[in-house]
Protein backbone atom coordinates (compact mmCIF):
# COMPACT_ATOMS: atom_id res chain seq x y z
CA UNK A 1 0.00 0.00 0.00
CA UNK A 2 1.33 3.32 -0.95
CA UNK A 3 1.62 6.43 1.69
CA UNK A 4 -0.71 8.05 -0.66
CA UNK A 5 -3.55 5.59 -0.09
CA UNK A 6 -2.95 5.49 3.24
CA UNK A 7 -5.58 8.03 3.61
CA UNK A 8 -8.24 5.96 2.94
CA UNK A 9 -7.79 3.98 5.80
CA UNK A 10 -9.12 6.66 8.96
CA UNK A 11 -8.71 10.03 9.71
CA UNK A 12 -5.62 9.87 11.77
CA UNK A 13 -3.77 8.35 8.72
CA UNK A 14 -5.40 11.16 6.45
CA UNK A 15 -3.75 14.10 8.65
CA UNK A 16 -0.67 11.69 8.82
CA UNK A 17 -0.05 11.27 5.36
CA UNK A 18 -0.65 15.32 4.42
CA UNK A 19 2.22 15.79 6.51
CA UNK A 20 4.30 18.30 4.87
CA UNK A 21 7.54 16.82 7.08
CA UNK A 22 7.13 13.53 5.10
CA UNK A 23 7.64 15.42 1.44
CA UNK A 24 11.19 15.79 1.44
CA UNK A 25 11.83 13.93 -1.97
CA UNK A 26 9.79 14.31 -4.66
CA UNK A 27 10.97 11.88 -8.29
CA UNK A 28 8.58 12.43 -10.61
CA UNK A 29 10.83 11.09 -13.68
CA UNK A 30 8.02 10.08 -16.27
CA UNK A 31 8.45 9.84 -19.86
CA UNK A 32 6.00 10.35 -22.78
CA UNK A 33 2.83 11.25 -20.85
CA UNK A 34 0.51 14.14 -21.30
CA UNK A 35 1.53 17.70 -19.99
CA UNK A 36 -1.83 17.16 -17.78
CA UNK A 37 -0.54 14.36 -16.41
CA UNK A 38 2.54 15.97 -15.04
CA UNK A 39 0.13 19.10 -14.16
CA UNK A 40 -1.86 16.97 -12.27
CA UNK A 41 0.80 15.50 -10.04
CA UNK A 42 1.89 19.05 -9.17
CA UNK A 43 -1.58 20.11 -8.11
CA UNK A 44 -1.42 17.19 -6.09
CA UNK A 45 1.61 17.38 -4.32
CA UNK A 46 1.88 21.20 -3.89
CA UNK A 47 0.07 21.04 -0.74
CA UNK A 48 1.76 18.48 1.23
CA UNK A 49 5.34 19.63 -0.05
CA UNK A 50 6.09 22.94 2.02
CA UNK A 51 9.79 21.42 3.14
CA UNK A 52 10.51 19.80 -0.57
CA UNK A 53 14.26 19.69 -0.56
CA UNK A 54 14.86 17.22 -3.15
CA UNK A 55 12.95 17.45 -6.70
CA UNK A 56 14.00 15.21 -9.87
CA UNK A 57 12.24 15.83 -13.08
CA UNK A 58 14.90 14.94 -15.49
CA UNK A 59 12.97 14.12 -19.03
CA UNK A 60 9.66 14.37 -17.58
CA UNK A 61 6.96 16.64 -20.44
CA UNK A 62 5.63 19.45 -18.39
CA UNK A 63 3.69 22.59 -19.13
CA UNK A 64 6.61 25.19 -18.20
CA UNK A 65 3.38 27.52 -16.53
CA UNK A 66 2.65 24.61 -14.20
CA UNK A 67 6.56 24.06 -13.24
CA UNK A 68 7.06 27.79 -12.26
CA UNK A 69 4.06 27.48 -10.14
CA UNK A 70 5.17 24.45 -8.29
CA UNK A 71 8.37 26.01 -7.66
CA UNK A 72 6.68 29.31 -6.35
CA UNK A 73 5.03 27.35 -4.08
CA UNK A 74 7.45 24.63 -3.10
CA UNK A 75 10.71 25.74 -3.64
CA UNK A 76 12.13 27.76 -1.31
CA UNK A 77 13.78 24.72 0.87
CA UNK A 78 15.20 23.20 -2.22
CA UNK A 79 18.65 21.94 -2.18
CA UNK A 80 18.25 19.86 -5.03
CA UNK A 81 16.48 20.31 -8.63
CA UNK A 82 17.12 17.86 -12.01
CA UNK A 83 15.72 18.94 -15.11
CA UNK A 84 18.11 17.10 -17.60
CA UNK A 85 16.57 16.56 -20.81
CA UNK A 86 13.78 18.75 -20.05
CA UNK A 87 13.15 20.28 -23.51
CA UNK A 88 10.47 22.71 -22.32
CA UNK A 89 12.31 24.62 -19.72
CA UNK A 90 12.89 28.40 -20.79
CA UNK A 91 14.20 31.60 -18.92
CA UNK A 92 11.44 31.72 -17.49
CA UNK A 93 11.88 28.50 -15.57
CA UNK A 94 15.53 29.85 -15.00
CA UNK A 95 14.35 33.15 -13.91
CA UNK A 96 11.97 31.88 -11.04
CA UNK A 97 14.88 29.00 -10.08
CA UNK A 98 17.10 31.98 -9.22
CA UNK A 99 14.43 33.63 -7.08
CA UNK A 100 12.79 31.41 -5.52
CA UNK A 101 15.79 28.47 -5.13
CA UNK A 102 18.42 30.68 -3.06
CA UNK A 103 19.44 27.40 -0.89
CA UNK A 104 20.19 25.09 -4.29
CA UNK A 105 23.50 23.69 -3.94
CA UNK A 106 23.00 20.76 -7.05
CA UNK A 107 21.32 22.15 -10.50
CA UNK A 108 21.53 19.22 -13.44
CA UNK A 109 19.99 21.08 -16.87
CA UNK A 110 21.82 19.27 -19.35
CA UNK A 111 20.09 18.51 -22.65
CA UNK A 112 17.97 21.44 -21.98
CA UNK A 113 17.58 23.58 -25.30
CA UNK A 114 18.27 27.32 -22.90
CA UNK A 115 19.82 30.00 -24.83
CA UNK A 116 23.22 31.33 -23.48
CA UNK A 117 21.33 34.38 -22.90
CA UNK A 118 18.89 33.22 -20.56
CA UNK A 119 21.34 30.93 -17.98
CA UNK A 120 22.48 34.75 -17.09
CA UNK A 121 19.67 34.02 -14.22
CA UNK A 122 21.93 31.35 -12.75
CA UNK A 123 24.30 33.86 -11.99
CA UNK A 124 21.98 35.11 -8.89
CA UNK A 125 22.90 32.08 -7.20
CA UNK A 126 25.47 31.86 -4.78
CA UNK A 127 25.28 28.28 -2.97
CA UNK A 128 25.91 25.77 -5.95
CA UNK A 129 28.23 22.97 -5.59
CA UNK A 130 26.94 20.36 -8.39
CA UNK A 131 26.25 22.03 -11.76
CA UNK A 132 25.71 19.75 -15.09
CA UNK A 133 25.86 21.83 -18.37
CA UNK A 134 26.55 18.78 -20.52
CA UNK A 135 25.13 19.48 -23.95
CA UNK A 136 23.54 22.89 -23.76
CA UNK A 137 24.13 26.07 -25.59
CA UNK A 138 26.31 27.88 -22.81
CA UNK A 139 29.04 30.43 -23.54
CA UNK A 140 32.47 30.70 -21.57
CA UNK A 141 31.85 34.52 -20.12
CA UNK A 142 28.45 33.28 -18.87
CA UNK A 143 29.71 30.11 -16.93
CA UNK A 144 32.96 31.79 -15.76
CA UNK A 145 30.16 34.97 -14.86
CA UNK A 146 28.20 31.79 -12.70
CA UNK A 147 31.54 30.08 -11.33
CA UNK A 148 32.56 33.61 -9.87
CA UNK A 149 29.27 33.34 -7.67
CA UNK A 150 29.13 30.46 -7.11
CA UNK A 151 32.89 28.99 -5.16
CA UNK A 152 32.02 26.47 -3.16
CA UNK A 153 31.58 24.36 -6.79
CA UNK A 154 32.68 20.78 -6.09
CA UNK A 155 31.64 19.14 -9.54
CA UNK A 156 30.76 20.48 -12.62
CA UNK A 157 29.57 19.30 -15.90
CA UNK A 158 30.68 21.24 -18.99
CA UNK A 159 29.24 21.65 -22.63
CA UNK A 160 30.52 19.16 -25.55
CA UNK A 161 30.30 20.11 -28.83
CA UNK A 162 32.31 18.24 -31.36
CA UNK A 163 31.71 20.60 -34.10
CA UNK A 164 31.10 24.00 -32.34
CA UNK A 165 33.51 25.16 -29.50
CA UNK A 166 31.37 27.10 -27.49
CA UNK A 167 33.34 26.64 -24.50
CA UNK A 168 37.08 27.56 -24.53
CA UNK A 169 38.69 25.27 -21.74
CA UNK A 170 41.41 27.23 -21.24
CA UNK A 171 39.51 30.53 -19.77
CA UNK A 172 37.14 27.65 -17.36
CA UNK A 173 40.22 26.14 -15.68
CA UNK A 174 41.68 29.34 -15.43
CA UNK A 175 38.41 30.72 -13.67
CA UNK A 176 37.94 27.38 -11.55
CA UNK A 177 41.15 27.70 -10.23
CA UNK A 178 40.24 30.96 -8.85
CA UNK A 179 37.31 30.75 -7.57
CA UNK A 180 36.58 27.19 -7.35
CA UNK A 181 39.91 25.80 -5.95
CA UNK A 182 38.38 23.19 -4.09
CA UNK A 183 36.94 21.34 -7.10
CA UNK A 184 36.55 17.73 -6.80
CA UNK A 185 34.71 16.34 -10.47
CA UNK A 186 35.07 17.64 -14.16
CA UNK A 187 34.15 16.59 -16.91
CA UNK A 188 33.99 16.73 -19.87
CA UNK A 189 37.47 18.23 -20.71
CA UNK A 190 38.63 18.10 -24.34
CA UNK A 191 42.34 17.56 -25.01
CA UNK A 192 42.48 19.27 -28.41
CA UNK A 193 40.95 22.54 -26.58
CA UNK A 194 43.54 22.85 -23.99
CA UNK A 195 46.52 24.48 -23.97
CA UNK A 196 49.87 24.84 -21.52
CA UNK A 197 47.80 28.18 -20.24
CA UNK A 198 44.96 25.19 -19.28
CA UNK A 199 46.92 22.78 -18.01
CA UNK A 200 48.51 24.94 -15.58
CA UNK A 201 45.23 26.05 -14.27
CA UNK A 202 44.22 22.36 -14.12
CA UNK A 203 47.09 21.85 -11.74
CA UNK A 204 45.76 24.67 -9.57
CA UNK A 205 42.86 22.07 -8.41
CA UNK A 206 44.76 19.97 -6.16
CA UNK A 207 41.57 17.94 -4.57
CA UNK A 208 40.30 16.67 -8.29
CA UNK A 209 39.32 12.61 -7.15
CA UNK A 210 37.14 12.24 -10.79
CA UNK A 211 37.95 13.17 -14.33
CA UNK A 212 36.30 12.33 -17.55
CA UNK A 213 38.34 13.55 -20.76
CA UNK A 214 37.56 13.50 -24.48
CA UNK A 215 40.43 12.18 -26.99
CA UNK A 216 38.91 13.45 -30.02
CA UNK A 217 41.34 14.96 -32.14
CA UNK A 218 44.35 14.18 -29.67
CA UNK A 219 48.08 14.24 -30.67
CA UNK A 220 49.62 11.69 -28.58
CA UNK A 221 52.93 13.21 -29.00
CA UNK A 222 51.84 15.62 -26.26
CA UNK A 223 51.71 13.99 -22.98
CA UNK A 224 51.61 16.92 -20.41
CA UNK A 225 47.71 16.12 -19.58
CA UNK A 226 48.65 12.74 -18.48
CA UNK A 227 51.56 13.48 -17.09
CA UNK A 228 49.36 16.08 -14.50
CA UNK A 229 46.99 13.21 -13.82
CA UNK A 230 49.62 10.99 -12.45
CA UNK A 231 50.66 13.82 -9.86
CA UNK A 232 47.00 13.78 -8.57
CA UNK A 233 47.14 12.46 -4.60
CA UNK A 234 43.35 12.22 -4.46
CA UNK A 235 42.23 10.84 -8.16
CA UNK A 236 39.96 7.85 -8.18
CA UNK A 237 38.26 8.02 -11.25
CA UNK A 238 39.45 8.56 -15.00
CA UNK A 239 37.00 8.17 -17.43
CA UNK A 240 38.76 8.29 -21.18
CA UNK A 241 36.91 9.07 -24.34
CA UNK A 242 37.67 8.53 -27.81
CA UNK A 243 35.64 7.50 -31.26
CA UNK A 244 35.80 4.91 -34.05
CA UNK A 245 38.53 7.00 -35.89
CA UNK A 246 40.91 8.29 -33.12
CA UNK A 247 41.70 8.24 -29.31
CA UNK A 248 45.03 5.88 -29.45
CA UNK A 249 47.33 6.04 -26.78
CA UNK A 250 50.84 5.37 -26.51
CA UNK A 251 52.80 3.34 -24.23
CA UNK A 252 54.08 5.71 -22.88
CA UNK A 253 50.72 7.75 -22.05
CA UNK A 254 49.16 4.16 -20.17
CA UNK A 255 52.45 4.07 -18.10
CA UNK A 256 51.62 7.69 -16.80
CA UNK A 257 48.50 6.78 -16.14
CA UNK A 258 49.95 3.48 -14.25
CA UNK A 259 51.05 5.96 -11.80
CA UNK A 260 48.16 7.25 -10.36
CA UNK A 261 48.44 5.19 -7.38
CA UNK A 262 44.95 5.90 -5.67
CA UNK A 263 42.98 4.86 -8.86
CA UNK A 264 40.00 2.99 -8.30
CA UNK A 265 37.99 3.26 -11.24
CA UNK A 266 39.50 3.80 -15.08
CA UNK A 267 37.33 3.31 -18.09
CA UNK A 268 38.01 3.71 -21.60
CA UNK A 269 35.56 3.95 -23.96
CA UNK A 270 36.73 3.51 -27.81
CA UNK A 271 40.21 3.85 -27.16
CA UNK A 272 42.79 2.32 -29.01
CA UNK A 273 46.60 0.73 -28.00
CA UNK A 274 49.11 0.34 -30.25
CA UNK A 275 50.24 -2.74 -28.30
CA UNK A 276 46.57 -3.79 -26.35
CA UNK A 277 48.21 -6.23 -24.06
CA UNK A 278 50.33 -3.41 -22.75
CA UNK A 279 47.12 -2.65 -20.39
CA UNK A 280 48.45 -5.11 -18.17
CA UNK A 281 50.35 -1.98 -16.76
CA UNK A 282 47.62 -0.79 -15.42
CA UNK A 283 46.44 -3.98 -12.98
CA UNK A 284 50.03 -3.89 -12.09
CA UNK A 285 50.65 -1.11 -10.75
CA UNK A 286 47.07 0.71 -9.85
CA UNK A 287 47.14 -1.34 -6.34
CA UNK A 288 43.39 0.21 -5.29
CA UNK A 289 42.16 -0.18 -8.59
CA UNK A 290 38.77 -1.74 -8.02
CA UNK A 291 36.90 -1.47 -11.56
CA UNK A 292 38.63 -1.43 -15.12
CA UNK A 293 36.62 -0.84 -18.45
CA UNK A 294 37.26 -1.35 -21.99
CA UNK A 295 34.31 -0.54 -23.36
CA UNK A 296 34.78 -1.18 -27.72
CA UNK A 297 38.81 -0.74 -27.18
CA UNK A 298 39.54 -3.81 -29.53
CA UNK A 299 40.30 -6.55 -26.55
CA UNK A 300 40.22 -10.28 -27.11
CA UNK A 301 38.70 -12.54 -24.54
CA UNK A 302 41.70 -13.92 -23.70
CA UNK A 303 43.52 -11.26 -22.24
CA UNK A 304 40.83 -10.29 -20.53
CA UNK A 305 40.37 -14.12 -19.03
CA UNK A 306 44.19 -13.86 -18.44
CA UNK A 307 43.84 -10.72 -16.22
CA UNK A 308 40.86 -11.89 -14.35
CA UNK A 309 42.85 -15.01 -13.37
CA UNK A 310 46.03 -12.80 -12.67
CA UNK A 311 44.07 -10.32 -10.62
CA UNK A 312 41.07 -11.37 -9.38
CA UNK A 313 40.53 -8.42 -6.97
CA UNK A 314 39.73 -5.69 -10.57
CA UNK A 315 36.20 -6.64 -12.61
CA UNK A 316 37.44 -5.96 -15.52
CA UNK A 317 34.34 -5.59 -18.45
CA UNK A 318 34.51 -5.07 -22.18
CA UNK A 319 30.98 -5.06 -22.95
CA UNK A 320 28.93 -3.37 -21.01
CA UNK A 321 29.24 0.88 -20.47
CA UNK A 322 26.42 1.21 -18.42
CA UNK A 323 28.73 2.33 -15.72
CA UNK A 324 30.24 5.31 -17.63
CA UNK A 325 29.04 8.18 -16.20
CA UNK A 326 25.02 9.30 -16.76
CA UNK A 327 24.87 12.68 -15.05
């Protein structure tokens, strides 16, 4: 039986269950319904959720109207709000976020089809320490404008755009490493964007522990990237993108990697090895490594069997990328 028919059982389980204490959470992640369905869950809810602290409605079809009432009316304890792939969300929706929201520390909008424009309302927050910008229309002045206000960021999500560089990389690190020093997650970074001006900002953010990083278009004659990773005291994660045509690595690039001594977690995902049994390097000398991934990276079965027997304490997977990050 569900809390919400518990009201059908007496009255003292009617007042119970309109308790506004118990609304703290509020997932409402439903695909391909009605905008009246949606509506009709807020009308619902709005009453009982005075303390709402948590709300996910990442790809759920709303009228926009409906959304910036629920928020009026339930928003002001929010800590958390999802709206990934919520194609109907507008400045409006942004606008009444940054007045209403002012305790949001996590904001996930990615997919959302926002103008760069209109995210200039996220720049009246102050509190946010989670913000996911993956695949949205977002400039570099405007996100630098929104990491200035916001410096207690711990992860952040940028833009990727194979064929339009909206984002320079360079100017973010640099502006993360002033005002967000104490950065712990970033993704996605793109290799062929940075330069030595980037780097060096990158090695401003001393408490990194996760990293995702796109290989498209890298020369792997440059290794300084890598060679920053395996300086990292606190990195646990490394997630490592390339595509059918390029993302090889060298020898010499895996062996920096090798060094990262806290690793737990290293996925690649359509990368390539000149020498694939050379990955061995990894399992030997990643000690805390827990999880290795090599998701379309041209492995046979039996190396993979090999290392499983050789070091039973990694799962090592070659099929399966559900784990890669979802954000």
């Amino acid at each position: 039986m569900t809390l919400c028919r518990l009201n059908y059982v007496n009255k003292r389980f009617n007042d119970l269950i309109r308790d506004p204490h118990l609304y703290i959470r509020l997932n409402i992640r439903i695909r391909n319904v009605p905008n009246k369905y949606i509506h009709d869950i807020f009308c619902y809810f709005t009453p009982r959720c005075k303390y709402l602290r948590q709300l996910d409605l990442a790809a759920s079809n709303f009228d926009v109207k409906d959304f910036v009432k629920f928020i009026d009316n339930c928003g002001r304890h929010l800590t958390y709000l999802r709206l990934s792939r919520c194609q109907l969300i507008d400045s409006h929706a942004l606008l009444k976020i940054s007045e209403i929201c002012k305790n949001l520390k996590e904001l996930a909008l990615s997919h959302c089809r926002v103008d760069d424009e209109e995210f200039s309302y996220l720049e009246r927050l102050n509190g946010l320490e989670y913000l996911n910008l993956l695949d949205t229309h977002i400039e570099t002045q405007r996100l630098c404008n929104i990491l200035q206000e916001n410096q207690r960021m711990r992860e952040l999500h940028l833009n990727v755009e194979f064929e339009r560089d909206l984002i320079n990389h360079d100017a973010v690190l640099i502006e993360l490493a002033k005002s967000c020093p104490d950065l712990e997650v970033i993704s996605t970074l793109e290799v062929r964007y940075l330069t030595s001006r980037g780097i060096n900002a990158l090695a401003g953010l001393k408490n990194l522990r996760e990293v995702e990083i796109c290989l498209y278009k890298y020369r792997n004659t440059d290794d300084s990237l890598f060679r920053l990773l395996s300086s990292y005291q606190n990195l646990q994660e490394v997630y490592l993108i390339g595509n059918y045509i390029v993302g090889t690595l060298n020898d010499h690039t895996l062996e920096l990697l090798a060094q990262c001594k806290n690793l737990k977690k290293l996925c690649f995902y359509y990368v390539r090895l000149y020498t694939p049994d050379k990955y061995f390097v990894i399992l030997e000398q990643c000690p805390k490594l827990q999880e290795f991934y090599l998701i379309n990276c041209n492995i046979s079965d039996r190396l993979v069997n090999q290392w499983k027997k050789r070091y039973p304490h990694v799962s090592v997977y070659t099929d399966d990328c559900s784990h890669f990050p979802t954000y």
